[in-house]
C-alpha atoms as a PDB file:
ATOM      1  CA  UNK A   1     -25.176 -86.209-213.520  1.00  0.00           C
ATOM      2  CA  UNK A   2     -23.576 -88.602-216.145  1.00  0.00           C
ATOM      3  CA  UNK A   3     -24.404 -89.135-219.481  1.00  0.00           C
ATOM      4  CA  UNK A   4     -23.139 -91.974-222.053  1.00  0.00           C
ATOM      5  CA  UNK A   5     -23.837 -90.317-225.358  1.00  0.00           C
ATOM      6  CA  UNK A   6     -23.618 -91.484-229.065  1.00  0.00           C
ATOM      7  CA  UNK A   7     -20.668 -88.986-229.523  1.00  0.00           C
ATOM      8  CA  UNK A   8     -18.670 -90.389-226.743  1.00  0.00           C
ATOM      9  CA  UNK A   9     -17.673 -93.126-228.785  1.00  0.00           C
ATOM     10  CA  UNK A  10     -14.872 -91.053-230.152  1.00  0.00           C
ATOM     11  CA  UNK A  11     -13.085 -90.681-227.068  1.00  0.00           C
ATOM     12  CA  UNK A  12     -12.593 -94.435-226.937  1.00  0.00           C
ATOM     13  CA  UNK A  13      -9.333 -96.213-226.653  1.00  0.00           C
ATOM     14  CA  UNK A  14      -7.805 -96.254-230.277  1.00  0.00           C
ATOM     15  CA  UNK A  15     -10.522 -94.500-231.870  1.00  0.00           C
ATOM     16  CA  UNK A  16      -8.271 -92.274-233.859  1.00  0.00           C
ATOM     17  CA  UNK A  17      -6.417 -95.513-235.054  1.00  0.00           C
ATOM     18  CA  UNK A  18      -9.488 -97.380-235.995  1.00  0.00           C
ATOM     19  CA  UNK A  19     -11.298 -94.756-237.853  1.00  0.00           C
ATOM     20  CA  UNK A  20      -9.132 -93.702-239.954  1.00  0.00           C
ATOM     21  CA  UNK A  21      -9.744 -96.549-241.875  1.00  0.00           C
ATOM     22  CA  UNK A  22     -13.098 -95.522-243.254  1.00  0.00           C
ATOM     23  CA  UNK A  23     -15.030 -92.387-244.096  1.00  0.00           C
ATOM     24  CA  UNK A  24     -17.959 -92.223-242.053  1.00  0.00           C
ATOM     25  CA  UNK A  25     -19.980 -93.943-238.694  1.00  0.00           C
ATOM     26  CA  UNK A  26     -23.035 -94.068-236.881  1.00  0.00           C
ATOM     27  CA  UNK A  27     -23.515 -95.845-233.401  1.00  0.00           C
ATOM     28  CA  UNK A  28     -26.282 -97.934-233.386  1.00  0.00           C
ATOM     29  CA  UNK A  29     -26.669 -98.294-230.093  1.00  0.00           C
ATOM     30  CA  UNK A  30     -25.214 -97.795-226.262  1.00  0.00           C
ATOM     31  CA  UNK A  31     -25.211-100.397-223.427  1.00  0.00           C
ATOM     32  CA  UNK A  32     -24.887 -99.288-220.222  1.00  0.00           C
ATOM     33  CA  UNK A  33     -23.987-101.861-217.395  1.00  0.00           C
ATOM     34  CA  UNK A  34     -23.621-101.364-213.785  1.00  0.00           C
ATOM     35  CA  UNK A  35     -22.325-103.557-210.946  1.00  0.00           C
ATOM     36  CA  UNK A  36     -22.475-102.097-207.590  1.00  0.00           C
ATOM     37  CA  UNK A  37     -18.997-101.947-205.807  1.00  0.00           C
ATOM     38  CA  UNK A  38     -21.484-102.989-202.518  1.00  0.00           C
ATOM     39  CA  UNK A  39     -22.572-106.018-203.178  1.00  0.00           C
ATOM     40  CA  UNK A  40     -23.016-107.021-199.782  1.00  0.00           C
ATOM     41  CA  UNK A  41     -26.013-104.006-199.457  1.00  0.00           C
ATOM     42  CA  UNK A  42     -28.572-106.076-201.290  1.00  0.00           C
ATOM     43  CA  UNK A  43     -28.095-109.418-200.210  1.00  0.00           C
ATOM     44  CA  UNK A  44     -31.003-111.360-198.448  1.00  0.00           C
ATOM     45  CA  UNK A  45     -30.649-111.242-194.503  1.00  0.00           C
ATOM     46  CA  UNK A  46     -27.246-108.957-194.181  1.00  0.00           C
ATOM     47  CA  UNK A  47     -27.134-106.246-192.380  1.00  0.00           C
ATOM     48  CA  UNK A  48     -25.238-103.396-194.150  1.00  0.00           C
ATOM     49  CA  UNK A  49     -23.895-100.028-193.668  1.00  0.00           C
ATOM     50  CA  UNK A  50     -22.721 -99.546-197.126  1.00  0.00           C
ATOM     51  CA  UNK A  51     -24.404 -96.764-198.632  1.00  0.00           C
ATOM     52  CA  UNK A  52     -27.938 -96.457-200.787  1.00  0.00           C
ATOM     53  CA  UNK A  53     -29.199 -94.331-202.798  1.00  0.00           C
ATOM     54  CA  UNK A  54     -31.540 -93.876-205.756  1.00  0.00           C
ATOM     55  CA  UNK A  55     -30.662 -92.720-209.331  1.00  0.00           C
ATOM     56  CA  UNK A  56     -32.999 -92.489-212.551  1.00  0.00           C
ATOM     57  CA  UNK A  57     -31.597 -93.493-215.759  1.00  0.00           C
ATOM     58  CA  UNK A  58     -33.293 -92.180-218.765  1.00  0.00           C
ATOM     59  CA  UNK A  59     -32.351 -92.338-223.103  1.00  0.00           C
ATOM     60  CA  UNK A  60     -32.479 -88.803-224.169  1.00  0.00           C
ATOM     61  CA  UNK A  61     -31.927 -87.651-228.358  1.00  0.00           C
ATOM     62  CA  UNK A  62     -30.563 -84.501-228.998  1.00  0.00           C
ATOM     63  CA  UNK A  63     -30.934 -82.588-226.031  1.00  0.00           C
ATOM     64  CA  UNK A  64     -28.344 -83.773-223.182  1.00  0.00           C
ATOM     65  CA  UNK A  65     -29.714 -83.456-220.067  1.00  0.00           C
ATOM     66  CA  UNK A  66     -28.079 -81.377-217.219  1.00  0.00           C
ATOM     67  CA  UNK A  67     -29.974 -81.732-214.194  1.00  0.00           C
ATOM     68  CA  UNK A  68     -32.204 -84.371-212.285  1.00  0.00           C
ATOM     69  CA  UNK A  69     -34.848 -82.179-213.320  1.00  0.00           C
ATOM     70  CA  UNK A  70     -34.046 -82.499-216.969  1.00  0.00           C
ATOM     71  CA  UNK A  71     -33.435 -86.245-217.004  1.00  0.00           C
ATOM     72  CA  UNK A  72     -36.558 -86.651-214.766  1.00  0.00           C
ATOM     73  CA  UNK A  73     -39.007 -85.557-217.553  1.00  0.00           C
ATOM     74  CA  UNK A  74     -37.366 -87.570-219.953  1.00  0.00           C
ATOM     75  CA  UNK A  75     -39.598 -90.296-221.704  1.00  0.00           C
ATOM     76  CA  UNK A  76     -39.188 -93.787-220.781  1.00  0.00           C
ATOM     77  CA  UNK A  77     -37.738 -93.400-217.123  1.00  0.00           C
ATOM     78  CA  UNK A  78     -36.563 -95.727-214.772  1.00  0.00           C
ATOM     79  CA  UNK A  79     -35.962 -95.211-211.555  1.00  0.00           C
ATOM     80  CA  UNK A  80     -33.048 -98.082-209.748  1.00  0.00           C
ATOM     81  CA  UNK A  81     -31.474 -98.715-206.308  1.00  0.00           C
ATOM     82  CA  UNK A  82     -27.767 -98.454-206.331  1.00  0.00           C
ATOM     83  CA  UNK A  83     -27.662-101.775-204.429  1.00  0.00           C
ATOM     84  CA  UNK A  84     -28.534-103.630-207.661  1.00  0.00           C
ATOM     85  CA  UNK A  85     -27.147-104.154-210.860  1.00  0.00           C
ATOM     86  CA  UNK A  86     -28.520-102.633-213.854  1.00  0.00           C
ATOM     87  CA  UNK A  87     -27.906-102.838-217.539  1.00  0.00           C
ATOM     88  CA  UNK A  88     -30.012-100.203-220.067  1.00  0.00           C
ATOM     89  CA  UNK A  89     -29.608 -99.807-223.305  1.00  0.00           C
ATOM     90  CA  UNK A  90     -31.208 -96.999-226.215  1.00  0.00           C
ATOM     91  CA  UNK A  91     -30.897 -97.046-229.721  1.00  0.00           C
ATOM     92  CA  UNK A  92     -31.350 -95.161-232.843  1.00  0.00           C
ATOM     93  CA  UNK A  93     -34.729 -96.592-233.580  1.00  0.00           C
ATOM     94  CA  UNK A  94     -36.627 -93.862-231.982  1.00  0.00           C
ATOM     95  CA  UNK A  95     -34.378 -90.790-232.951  1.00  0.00           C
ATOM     96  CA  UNK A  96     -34.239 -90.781-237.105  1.00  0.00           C
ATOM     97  CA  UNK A  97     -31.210 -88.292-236.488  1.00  0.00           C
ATOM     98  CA  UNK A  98     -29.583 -91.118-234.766  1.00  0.00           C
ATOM     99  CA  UNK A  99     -29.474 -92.970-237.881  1.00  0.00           C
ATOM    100  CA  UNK A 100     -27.586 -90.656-240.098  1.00  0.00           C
ATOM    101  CA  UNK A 101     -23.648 -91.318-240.671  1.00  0.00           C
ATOM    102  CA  UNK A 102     -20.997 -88.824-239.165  1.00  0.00           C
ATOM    103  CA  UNK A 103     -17.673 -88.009-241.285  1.00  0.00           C
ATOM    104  CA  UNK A 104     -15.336 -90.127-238.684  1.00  0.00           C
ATOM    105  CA  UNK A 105     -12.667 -86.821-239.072  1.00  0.00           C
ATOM    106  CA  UNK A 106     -15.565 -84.789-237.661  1.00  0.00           C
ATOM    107  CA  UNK A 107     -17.704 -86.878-235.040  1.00  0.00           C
ATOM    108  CA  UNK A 108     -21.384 -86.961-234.163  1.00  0.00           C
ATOM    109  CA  UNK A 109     -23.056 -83.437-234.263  1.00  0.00           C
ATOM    110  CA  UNK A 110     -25.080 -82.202-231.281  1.00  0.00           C
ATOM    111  CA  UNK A 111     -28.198 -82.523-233.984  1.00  0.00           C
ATOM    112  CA  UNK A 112     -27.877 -86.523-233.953  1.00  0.00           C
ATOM    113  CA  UNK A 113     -26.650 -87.468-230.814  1.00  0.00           C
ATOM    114  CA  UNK A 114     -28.013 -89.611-228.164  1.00  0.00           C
ATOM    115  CA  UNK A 115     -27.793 -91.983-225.334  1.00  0.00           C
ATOM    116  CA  UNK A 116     -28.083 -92.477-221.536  1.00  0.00           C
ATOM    117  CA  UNK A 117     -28.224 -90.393-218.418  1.00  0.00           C
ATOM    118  CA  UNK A 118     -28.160 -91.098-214.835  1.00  0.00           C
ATOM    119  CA  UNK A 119     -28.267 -88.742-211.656  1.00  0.00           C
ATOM    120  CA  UNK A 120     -28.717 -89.100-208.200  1.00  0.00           C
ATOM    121  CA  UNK A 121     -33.193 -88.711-207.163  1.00  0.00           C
ATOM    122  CA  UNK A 122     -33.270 -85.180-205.361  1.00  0.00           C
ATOM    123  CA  UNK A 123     -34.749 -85.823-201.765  1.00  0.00           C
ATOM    124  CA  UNK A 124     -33.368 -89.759-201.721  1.00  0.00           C
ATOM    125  CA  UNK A 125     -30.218 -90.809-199.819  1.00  0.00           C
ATOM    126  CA  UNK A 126     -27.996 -88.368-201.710  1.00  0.00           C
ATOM    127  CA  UNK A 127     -25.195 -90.475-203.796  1.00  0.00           C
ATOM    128  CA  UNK A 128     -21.882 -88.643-202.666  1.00  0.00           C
ATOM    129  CA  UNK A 129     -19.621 -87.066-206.267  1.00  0.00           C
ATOM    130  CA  UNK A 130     -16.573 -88.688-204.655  1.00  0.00           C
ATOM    131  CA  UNK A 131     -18.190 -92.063-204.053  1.00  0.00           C
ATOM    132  CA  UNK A 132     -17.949 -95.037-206.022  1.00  0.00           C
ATOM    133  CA  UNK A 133     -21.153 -97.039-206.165  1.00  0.00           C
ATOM    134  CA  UNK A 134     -20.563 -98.723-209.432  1.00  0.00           C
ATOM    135  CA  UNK A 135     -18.347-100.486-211.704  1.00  0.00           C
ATOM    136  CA  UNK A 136     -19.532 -99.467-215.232  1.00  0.00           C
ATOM    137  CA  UNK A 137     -19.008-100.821-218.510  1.00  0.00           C
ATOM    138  CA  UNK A 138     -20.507 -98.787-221.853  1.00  0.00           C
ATOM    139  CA  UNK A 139     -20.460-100.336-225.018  1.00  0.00           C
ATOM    140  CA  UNK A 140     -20.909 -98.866-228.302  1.00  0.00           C
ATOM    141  CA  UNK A 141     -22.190-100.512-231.429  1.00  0.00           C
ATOM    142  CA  UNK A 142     -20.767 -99.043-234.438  1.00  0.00           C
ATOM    143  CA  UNK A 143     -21.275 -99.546-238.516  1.00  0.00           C
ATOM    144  CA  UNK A 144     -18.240 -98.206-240.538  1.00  0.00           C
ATOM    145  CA  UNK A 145     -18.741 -97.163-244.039  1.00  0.00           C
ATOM    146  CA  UNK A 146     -16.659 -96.930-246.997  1.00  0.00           C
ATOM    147  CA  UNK A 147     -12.296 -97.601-247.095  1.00  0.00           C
ATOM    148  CA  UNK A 148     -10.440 -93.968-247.053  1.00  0.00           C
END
């Protein structure tokens, strides 16, 4: 189970640098993009050995999900092939919370956070924990407000 949540954007390189600069935040939104590290599993005719799997990626507000279980009830599911790339992105649009501004000396509160999970589909090829299947990038979009 991963998750790329609204609050995470604190733990990004220079954060602490950055922020000080202003008094409060809010992320407007998290892009998730993967690029499998097999590329050679989902091209046409090849024969591969690499490995496959099957992971659901899901927004979630507020509650962070823990399990497949969790993330599987979550509204607006997808389910994607490890073989293929995949960007998703969520917003605050459909979590008001989402929209309110954070002191940037405190961070987002569990209240308004949000963002994107992905696990490994119980009974599908089961993705390995030490096995890297993608290359990820996450980007945050971020308003500042108001000089310290």
């Amino acid at each position: 189970m991963v998750t790329f949540q609204s609050s995470g954007v604190a733990t990004s390189p220079d954060w602490t640098n950055f922020s000080q600069e202003y008094q409060q935040f809010r992320v407007r939104s998290i892009r998730l993009k993967l690029e499998p590290c097999y590329p050679d599993a989902y091209q046409s005719g090849v024969a591969s050995t690499n490995p496959a799997g099957a992971i659901y990626v899901a927004r979630f507000w507020e509650h962070v999900p823990t399990t497949a279980s969790n993330i599987g009830q979550e509204s607006q599911i997808k389910v994607h092939t490890t073989c293929r790339p995949l960007t998703f992105e969520t917003n605050y649009a459909g979590f008001p919370n989402g929209r309110l501004m954070a002191d940037t000396s405190v961070g987002i509160t569990a209240a308004n956070n949000y963002g994107i999970g992905l696990v490994s589909i119980p009974n599908s090829p089961l993705i390995g924990a030490t096995s890297a299947y993608f290359t990820f990038v996450v980007e945050w979009d971020v308003e500042f407000q108001g000089p310290r």
